[in-house]
C-alpha atoms as a PDB file:
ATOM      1  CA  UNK A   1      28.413 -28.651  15.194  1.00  0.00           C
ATOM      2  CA  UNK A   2      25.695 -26.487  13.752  1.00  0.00           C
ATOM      3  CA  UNK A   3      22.075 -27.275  14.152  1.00  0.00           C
ATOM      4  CA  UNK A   4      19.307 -25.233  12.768  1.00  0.00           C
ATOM      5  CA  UNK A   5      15.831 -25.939  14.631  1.00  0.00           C
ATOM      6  CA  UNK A   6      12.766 -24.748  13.101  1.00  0.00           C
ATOM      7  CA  UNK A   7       8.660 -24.238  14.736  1.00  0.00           C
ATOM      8  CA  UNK A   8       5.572 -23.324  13.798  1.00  0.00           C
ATOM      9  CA  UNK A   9       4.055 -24.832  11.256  1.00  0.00           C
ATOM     10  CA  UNK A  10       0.598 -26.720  11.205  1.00  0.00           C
ATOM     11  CA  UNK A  11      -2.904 -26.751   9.574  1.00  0.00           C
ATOM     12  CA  UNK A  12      -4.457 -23.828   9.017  1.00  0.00           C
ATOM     13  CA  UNK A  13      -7.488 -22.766   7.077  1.00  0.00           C
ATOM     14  CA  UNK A  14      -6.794 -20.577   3.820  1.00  0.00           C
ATOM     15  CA  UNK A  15      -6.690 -16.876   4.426  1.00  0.00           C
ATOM     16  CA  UNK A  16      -5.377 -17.562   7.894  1.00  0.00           C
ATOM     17  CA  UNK A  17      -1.323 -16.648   9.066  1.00  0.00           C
ATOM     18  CA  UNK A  18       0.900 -18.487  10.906  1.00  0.00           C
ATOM     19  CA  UNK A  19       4.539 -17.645  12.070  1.00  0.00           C
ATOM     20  CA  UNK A  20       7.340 -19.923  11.749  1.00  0.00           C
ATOM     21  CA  UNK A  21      10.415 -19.718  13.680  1.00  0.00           C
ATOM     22  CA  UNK A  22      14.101 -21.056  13.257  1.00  0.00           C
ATOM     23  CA  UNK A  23      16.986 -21.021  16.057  1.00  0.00           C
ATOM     24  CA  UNK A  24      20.599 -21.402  15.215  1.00  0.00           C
ATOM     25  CA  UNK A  25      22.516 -23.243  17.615  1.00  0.00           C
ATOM     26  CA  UNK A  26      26.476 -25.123  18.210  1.00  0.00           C
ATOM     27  CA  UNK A  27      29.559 -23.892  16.855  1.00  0.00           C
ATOM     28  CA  UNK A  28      28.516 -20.518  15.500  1.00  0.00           C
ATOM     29  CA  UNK A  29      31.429 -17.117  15.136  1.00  0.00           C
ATOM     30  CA  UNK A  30      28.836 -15.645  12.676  1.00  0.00           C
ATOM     31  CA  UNK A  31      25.549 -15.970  10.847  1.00  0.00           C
ATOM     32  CA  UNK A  32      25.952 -14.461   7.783  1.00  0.00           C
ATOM     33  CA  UNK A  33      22.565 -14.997   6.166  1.00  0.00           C
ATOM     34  CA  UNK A  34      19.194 -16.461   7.283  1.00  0.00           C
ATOM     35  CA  UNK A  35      16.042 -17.647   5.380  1.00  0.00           C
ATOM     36  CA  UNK A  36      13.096 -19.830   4.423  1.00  0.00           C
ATOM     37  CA  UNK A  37      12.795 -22.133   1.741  1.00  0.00           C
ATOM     38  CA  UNK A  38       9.854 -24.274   0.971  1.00  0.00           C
ATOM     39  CA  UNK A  39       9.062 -27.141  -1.256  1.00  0.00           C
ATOM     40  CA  UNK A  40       5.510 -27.698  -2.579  1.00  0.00           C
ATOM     41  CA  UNK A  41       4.543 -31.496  -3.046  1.00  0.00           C
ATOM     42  CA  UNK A  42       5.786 -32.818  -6.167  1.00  0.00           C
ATOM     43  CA  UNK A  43       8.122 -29.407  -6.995  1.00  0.00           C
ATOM     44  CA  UNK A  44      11.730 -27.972  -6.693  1.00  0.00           C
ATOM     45  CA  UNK A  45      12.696 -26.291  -3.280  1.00  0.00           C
ATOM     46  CA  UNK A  46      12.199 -22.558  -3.579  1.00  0.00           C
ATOM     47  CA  UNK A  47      13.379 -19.327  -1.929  1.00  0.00           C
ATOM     48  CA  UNK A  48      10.568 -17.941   0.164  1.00  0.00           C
ATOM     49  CA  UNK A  49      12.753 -14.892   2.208  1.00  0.00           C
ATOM     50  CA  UNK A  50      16.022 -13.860   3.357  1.00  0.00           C
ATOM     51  CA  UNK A  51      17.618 -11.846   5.497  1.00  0.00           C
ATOM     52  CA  UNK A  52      21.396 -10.905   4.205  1.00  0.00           C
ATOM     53  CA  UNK A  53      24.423  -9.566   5.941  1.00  0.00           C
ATOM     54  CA  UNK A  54      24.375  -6.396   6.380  1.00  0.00           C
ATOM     55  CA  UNK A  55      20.292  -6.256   6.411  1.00  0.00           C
ATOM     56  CA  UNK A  56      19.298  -6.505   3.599  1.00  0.00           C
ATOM     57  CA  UNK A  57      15.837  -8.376   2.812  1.00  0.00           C
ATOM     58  CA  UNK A  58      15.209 -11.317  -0.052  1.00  0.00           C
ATOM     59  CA  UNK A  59      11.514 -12.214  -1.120  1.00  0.00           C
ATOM     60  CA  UNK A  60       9.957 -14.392  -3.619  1.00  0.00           C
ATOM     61  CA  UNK A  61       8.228 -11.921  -5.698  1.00  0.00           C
ATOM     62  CA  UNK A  62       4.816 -13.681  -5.718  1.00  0.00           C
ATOM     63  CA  UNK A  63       4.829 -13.817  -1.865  1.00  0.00           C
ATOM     64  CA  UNK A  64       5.570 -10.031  -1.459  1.00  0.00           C
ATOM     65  CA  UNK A  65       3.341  -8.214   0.798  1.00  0.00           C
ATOM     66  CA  UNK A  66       2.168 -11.137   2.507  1.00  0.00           C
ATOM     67  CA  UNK A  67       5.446 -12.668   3.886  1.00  0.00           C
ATOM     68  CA  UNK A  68       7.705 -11.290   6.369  1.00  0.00           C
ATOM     69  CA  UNK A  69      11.077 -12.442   7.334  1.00  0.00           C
ATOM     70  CA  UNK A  70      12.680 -10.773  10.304  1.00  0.00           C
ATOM     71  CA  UNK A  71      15.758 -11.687  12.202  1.00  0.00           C
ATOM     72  CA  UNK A  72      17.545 -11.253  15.923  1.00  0.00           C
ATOM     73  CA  UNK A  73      21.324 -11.230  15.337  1.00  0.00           C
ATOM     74  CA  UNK A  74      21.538 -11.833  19.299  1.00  0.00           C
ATOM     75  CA  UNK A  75      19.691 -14.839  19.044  1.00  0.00           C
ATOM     76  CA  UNK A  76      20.808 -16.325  16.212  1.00  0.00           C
ATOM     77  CA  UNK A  77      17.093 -16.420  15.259  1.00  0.00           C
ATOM     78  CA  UNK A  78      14.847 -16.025  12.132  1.00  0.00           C
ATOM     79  CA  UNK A  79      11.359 -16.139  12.115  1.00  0.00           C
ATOM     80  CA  UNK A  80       8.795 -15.887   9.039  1.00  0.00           C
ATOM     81  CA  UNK A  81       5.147 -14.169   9.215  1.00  0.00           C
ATOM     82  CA  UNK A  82       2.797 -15.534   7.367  1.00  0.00           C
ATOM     83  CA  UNK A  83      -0.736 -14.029   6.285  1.00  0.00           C
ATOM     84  CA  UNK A  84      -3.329 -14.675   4.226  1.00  0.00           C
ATOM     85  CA  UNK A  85      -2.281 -18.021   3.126  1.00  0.00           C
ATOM     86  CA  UNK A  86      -3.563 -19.580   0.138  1.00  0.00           C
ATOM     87  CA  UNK A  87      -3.693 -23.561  -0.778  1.00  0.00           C
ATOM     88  CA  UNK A  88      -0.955 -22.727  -2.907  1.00  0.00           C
ATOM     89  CA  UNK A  89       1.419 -22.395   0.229  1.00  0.00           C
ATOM     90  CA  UNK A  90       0.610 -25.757   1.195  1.00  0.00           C
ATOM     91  CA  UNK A  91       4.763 -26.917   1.418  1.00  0.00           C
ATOM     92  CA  UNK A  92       7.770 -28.513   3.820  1.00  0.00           C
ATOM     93  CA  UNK A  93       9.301 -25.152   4.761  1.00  0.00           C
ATOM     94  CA  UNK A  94      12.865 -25.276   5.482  1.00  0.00           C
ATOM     95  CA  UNK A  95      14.670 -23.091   7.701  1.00  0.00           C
ATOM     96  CA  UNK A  96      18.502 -22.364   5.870  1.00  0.00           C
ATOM     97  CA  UNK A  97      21.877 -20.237   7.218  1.00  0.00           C
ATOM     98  CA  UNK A  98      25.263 -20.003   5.817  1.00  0.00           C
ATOM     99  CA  UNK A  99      27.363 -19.928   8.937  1.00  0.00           C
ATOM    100  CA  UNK A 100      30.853 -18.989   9.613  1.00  0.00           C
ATOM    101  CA  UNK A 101      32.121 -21.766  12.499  1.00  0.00           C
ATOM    102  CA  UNK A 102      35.360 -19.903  12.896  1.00  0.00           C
ATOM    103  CA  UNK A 103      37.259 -16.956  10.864  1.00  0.00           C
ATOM    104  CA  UNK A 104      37.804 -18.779   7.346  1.00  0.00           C
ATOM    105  CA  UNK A 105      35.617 -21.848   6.996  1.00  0.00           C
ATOM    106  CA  UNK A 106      31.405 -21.427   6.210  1.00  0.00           C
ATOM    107  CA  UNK A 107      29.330 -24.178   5.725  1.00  0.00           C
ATOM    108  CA  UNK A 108      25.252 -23.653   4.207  1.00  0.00           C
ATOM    109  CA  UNK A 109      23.314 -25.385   7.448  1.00  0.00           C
ATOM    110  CA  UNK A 110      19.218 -26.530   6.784  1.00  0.00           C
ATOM    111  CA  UNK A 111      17.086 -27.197   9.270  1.00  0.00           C
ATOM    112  CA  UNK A 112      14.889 -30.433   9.555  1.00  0.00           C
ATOM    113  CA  UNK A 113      11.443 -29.049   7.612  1.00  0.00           C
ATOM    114  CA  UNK A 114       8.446 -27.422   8.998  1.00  0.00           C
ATOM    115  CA  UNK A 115       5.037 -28.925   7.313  1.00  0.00           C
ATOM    116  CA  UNK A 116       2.412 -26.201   6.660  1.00  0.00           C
ATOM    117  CA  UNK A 117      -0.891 -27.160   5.495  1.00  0.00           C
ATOM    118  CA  UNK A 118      -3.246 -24.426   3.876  1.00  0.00           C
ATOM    119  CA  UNK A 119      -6.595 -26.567   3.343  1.00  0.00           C
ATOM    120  CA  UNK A 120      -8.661 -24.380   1.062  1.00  0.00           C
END
């Protein structure tokens, strides 16, 4: 099986950064995609990044510029920079992949959550 395992998060003081950082392991032939997702208390899950097959680079337009998502293919790894956090960021952050396990069949894999705490 798949198993997504995700680090980093904590307290930290508003205009601080912290980096979060999310390992694929099991079962994998190929990671197609890799992000973050986060869900503020009391509020809907929300993209935060994501990096795409191929490259390409997904951001939350309000966190633009002070997020960055990068990702090592031979790691099966993703990790998320964050910088001058706000109170606002305050969320679970969850580490997501769709995965193939074989040729034909893909599954969408989350990790356990991440708590990050901007006090302000």
């Amino acid at each position: 099986q798949v198993q997504l395992v995700e680090s980093g998060g904590g307290l930290v003081q508003s205009g601080g950064s912290l980096r979060l950082s999310c390992a694929a392991s099991g079962t994998i032939f190929r990671i197609i995609a890799m992000g973050w997702y986060r869900q503020p208390p009391g509020k809907e899950r929300e993209l935060v990044a994501r990096s795409n097959s191929g490259g390409g680079l997904d951001y939350a337009e309000s966190l633009k510029g002070r997020f960055t998502i990068s990702r090592d293919n031979a790691k099966n790894t993703v990790a998320l920079q964050m910088n001058s956090l706000k109170p606002e960021d305050t969320a679970v952050y969850y580490c997501q992949a769709y995965i193939y396990v074989n040729t034909s069949r893909w599954s969408i894999y989350w990790g356990q959550g991440t708590q990050v705490t901007v006090s302000s």
